[in-house]
C-alpha atoms as a PDB file:
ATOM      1  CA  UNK A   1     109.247 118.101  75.521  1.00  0.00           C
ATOM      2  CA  UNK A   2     111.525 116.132  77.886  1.00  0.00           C
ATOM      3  CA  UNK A   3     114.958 114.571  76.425  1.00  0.00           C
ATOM      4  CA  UNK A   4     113.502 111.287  76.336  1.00  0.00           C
ATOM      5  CA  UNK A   5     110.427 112.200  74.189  1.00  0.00           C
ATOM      6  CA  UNK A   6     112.947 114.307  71.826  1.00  0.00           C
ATOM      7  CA  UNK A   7     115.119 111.310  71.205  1.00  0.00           C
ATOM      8  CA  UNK A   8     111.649 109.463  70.318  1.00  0.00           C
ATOM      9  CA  UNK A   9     110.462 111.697  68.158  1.00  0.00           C
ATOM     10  CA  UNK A  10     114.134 112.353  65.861  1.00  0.00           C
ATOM     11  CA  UNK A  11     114.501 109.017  65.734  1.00  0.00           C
ATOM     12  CA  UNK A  12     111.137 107.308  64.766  1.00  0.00           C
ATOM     13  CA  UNK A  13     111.647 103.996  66.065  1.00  0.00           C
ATOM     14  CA  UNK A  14     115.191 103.772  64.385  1.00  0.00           C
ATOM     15  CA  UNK A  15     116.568 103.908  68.145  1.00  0.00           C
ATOM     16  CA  UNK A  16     116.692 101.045  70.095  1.00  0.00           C
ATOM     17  CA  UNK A  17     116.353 102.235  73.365  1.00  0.00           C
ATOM     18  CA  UNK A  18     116.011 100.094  77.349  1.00  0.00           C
ATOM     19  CA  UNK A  19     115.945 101.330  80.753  1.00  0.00           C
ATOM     20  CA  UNK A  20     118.427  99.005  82.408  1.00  0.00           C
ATOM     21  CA  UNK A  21     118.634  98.962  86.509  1.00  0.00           C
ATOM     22  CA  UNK A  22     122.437  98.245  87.691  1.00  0.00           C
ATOM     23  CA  UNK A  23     123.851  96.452  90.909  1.00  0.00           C
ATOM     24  CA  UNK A  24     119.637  94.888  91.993  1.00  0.00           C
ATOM     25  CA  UNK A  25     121.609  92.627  94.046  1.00  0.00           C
ATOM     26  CA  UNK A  26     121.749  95.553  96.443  1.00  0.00           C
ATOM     27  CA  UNK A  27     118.277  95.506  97.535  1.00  0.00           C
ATOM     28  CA  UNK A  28     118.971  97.561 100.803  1.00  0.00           C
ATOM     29  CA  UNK A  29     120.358 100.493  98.506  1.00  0.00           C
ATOM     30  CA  UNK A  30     117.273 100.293  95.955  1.00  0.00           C
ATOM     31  CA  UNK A  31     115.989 103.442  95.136  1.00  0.00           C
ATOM     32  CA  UNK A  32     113.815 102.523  92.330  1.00  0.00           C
ATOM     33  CA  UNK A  33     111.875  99.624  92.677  1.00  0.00           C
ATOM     34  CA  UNK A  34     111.440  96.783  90.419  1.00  0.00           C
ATOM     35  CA  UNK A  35     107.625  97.838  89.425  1.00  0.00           C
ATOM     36  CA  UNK A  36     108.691 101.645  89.285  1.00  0.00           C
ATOM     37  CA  UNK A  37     111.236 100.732  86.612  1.00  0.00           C
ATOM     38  CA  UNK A  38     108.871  98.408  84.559  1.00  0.00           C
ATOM     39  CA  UNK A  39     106.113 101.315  84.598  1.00  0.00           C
ATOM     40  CA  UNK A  40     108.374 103.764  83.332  1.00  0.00           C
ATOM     41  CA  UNK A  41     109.798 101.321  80.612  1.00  0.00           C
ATOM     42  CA  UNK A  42     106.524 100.661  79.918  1.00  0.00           C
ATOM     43  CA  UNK A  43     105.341 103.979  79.427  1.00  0.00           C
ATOM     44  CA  UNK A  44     108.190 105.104  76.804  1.00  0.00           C
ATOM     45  CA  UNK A  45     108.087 101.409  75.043  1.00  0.00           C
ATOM     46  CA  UNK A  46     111.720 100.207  76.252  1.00  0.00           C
ATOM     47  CA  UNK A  47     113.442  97.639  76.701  1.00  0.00           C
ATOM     48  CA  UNK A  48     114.029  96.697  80.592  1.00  0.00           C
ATOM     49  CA  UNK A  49     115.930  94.710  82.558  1.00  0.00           C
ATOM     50  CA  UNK A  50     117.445  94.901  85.879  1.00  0.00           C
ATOM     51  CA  UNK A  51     120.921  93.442  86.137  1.00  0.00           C
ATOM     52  CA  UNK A  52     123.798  92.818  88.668  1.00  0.00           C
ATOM     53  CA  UNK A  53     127.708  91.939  87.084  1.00  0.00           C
ATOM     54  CA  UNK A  54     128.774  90.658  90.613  1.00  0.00           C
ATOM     55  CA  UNK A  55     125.984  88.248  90.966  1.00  0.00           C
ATOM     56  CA  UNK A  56     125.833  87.888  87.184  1.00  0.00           C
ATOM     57  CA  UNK A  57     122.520  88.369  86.712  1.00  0.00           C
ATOM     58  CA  UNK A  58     120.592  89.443  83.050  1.00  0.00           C
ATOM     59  CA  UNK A  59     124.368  90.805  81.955  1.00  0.00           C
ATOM     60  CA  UNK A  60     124.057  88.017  78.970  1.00  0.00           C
ATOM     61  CA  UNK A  61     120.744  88.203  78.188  1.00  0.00           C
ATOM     62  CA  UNK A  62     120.750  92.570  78.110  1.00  0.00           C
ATOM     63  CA  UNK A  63     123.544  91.869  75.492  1.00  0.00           C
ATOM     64  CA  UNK A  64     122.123  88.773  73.551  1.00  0.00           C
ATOM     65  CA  UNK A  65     119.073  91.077  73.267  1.00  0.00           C
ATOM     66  CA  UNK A  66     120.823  93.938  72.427  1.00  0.00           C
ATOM     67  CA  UNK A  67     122.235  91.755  69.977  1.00  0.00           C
ATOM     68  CA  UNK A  68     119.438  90.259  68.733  1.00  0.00           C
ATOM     69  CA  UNK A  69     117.541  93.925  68.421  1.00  0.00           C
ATOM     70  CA  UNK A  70     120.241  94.879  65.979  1.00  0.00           C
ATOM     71  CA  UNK A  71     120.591  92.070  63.914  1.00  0.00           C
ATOM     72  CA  UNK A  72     116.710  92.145  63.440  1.00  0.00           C
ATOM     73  CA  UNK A  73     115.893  95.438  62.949  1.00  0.00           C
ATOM     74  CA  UNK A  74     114.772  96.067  66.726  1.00  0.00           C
ATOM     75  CA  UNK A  75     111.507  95.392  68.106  1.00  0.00           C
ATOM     76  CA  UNK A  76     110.702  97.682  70.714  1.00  0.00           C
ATOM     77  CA  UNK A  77     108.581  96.564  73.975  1.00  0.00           C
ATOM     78  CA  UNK A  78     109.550  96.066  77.462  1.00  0.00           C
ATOM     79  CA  UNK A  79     111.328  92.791  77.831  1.00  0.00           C
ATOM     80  CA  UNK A  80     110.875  91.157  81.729  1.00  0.00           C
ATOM     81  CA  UNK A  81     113.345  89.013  83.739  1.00  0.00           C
ATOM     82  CA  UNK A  82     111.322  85.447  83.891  1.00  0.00           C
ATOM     83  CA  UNK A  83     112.627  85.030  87.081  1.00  0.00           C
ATOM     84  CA  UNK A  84     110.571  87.882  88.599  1.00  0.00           C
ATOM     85  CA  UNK A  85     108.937  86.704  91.299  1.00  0.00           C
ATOM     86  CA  UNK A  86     105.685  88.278  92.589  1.00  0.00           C
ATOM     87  CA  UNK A  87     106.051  91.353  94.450  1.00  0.00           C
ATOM     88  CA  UNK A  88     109.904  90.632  94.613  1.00  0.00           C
ATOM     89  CA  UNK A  89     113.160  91.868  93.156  1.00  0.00           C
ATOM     90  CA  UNK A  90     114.328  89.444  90.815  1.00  0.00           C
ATOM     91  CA  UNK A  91     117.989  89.676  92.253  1.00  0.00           C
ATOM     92  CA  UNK A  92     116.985  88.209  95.841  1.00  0.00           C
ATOM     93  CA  UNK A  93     118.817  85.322  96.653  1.00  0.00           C
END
């Protein structure tokens, strides 16, 4: 059992838990990409965003959903950027 699927499994869906992709405005220096990030999210039931606090991007809405989460008792699920475009990074300017 991996550390992820331990903290699943103590926690029972008490744990509110995202996978959250820092400095995306620095697409030449991406080592993970967009889809890559969402899949894994996806496959652990996270939350996920990818953000960038110099280009101010998602760093309101991660913690309005964060937020939100706690103050309604958390509803897991992977939770997109509606800017992604198709096949892009969501950061591009």
């Amino acid at each position: 059992m991996n550390l992820i699927e331990e903290v699943l499994e103590k926690n029972k869906n008490k744990a509110f838990l995202y996978l959250v992709g820092t400095k995306c405005d620095k697409d030449e220096k991406r080592e993970v990409t967009y889809e890559e990030g969402e899949e894994f999210a996806k496959k652990y039931n996270f939350g996920f965003f990818e953000t960038s606090a110099k280009a101010n991007i998602n760093v309101e809405e991660i913690f309005n959903t964060f937020a939100k989460d706690i103050v309604e008792g958390g509803k897991r699920g992977v939770i997109l950027n509606k800017t992604k475009k198709e096949n892009k990074s969501i950061c591009r300017s």
